[in-house]
C-alpha atoms as a PDB file:
ATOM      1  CA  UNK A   1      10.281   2.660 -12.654  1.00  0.00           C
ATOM      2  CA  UNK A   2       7.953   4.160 -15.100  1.00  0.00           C
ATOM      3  CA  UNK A   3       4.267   2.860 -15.569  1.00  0.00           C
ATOM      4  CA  UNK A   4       3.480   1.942 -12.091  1.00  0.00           C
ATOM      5  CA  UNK A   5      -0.053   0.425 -12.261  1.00  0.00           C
ATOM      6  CA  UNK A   6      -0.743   0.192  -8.426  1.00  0.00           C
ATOM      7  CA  UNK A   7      -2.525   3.259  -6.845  1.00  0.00           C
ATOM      8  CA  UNK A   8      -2.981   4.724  -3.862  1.00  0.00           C
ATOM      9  CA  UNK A   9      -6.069   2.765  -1.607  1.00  0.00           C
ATOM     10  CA  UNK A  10      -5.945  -0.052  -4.292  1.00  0.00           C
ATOM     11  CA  UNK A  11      -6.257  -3.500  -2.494  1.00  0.00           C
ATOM     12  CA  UNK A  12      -3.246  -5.670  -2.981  1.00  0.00           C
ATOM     13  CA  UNK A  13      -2.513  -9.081  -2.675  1.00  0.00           C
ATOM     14  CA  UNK A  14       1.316  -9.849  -1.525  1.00  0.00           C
ATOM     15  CA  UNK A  15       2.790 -13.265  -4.498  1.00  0.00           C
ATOM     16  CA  UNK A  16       5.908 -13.576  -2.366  1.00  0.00           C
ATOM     17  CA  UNK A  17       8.176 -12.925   1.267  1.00  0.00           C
ATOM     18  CA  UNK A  18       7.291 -13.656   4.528  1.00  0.00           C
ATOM     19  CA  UNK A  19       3.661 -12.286   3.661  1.00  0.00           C
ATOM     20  CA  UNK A  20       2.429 -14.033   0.950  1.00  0.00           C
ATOM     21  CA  UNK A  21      -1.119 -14.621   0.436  1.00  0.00           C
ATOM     22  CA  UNK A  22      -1.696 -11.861   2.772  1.00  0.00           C
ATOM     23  CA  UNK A  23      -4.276  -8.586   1.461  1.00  0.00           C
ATOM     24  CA  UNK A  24      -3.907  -4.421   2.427  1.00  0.00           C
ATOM     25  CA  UNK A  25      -4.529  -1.400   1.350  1.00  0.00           C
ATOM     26  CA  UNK A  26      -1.939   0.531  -0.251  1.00  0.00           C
ATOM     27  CA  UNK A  27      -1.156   3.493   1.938  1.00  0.00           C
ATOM     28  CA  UNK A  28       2.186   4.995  -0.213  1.00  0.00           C
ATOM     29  CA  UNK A  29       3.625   4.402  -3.085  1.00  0.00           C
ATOM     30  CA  UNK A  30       7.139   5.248  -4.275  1.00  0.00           C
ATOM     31  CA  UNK A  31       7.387   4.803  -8.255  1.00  0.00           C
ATOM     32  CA  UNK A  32      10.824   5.672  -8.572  1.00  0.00           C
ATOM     33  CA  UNK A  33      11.750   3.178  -5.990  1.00  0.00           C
ATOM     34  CA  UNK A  34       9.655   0.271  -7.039  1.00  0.00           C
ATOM     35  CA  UNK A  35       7.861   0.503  -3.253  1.00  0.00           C
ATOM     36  CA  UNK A  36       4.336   0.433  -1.743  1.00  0.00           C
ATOM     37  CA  UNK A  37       3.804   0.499   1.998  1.00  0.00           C
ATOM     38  CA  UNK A  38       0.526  -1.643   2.362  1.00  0.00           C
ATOM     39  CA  UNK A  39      -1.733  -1.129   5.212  1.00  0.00           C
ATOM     40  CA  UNK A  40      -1.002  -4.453   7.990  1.00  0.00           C
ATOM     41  CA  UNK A  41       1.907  -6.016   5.817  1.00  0.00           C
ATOM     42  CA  UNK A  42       5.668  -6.451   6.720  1.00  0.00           C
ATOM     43  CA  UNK A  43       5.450  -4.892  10.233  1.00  0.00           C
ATOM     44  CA  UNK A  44       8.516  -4.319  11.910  1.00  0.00           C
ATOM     45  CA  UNK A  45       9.466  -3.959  15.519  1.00  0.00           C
ATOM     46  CA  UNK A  46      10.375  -0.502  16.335  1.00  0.00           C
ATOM     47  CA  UNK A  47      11.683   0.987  19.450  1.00  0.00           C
ATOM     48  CA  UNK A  48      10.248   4.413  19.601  1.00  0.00           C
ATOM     49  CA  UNK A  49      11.467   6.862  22.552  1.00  0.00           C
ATOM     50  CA  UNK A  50       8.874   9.078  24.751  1.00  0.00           C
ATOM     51  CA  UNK A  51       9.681  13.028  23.458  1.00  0.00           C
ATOM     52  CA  UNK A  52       9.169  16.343  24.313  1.00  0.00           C
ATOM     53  CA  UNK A  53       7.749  17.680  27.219  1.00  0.00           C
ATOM     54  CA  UNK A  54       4.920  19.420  27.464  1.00  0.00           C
ATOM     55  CA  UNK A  55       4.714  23.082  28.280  1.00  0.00           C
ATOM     56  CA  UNK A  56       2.177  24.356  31.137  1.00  0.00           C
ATOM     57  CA  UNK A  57      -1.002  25.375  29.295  1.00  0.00           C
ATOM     58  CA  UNK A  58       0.016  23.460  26.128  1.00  0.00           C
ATOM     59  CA  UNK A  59      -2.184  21.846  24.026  1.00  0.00           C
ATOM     60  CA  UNK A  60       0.383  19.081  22.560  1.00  0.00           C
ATOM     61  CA  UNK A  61       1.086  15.506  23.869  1.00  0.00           C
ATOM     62  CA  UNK A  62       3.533  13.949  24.809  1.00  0.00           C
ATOM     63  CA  UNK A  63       4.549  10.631  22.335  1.00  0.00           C
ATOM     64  CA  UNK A  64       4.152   7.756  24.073  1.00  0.00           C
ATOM     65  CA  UNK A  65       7.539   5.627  23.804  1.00  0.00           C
ATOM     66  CA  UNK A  66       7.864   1.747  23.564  1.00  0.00           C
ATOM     67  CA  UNK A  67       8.028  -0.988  21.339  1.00  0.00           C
ATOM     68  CA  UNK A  68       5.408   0.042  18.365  1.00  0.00           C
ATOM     69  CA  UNK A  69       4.612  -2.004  15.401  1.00  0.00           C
ATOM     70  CA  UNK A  70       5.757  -0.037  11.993  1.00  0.00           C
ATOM     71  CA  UNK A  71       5.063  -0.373   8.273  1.00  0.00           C
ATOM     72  CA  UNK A  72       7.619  -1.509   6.154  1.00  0.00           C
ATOM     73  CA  UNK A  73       7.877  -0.956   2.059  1.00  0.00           C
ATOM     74  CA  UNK A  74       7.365  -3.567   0.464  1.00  0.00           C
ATOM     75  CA  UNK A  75       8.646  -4.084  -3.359  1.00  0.00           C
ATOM     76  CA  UNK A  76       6.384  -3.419  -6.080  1.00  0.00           C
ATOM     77  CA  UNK A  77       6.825  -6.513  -8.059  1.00  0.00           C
ATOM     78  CA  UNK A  78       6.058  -8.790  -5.159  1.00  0.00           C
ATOM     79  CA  UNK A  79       2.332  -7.486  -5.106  1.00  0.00           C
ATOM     80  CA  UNK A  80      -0.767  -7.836  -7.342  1.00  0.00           C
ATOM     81  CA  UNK A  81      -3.635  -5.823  -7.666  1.00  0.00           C
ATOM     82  CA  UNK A  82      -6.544  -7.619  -6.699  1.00  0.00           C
ATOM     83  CA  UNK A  83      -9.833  -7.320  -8.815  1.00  0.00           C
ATOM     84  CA  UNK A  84     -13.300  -5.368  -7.055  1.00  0.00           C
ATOM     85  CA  UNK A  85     -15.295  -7.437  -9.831  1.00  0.00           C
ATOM     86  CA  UNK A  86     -13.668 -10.959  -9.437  1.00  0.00           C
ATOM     87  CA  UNK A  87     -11.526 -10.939  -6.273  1.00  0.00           C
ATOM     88  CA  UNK A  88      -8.668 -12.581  -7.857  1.00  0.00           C
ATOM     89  CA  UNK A  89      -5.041 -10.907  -7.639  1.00  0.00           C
ATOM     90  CA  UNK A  90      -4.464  -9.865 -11.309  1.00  0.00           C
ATOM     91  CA  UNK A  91      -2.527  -8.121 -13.645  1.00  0.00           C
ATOM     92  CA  UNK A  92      -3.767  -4.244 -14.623  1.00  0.00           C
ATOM     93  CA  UNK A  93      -4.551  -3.229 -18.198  1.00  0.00           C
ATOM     94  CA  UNK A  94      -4.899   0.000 -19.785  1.00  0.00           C
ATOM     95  CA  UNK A  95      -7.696   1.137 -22.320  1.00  0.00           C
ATOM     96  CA  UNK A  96      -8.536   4.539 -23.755  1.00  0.00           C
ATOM     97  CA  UNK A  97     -12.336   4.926 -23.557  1.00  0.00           C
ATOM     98  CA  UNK A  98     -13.678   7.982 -25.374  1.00  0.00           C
ATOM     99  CA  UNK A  99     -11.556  10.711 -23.923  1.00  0.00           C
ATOM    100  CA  UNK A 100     -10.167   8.728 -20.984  1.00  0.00           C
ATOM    101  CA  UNK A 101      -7.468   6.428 -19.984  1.00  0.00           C
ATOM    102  CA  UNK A 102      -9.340   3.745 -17.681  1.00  0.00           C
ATOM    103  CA  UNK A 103      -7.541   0.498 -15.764  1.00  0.00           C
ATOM    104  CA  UNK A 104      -8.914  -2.604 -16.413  1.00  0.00           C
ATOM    105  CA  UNK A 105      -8.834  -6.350 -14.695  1.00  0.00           C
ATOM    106  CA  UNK A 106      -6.931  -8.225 -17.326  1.00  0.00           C
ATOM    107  CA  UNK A 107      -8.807 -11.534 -16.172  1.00  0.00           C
ATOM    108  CA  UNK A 108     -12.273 -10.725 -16.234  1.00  0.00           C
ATOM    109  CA  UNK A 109     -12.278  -7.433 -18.534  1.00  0.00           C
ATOM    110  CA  UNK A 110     -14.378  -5.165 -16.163  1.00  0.00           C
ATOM    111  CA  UNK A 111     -12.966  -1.697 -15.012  1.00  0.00           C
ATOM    112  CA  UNK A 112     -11.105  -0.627 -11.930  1.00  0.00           C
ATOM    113  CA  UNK A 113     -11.638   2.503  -9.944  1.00  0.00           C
END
């Protein structure tokens, strides 16, 4: 999937699943998948078991086991970025200014970081 316009530690708003209307930040991204994992978004139930054990004089813990919540990927086209400047979940633009490439909001024309 070539052209990916979300970035790492963008804020994203989710347009449709169980989480829509619902705002992270992008942890991962996959382009060749078509996947971000987005920070408090489609959390699973996991069932993680206690491991190891830990040597006498050993500085490494033990893993607590349990249920844990887990981040899920999420598919790239049912997330928008969502504009610093405006706060609205837009499309991104691209614009070569001077010697740079720079991403812009496509509704209110001001640049991303």
């Amino acid at each position: 999937m070539p052209g990916v316009d979300i970035k790492k530690d963008d804020t994203v708003r989710v347009i449709s699943g169980k989480d829509r209307g619902r705002e992270g930040r992008v942890v991962r991204v996959l382009p060749r998948e078509g996947r971000v994992m987005v920070d408090g978004v489609a959390l699973a139930k996991k069932h993680q078991r206690s491991s190891g054990r830990r040597a006498r004089g050993s500085s490494q813990q033990l893993q607590q086991g349990g249920i844990i919540d887990a981040e899920m990927f999420v598919n790239i086209s049912n997330v928008q970025v969502v504009c610093t400047a405006c706060g609205q979940a837009t499309r991104v633009g691209h614009r070569i200014e001077g010697d740079r490439k720079v991403r812009f909001c496509r509704k209110c024309e001001t640049e991303m970081q």
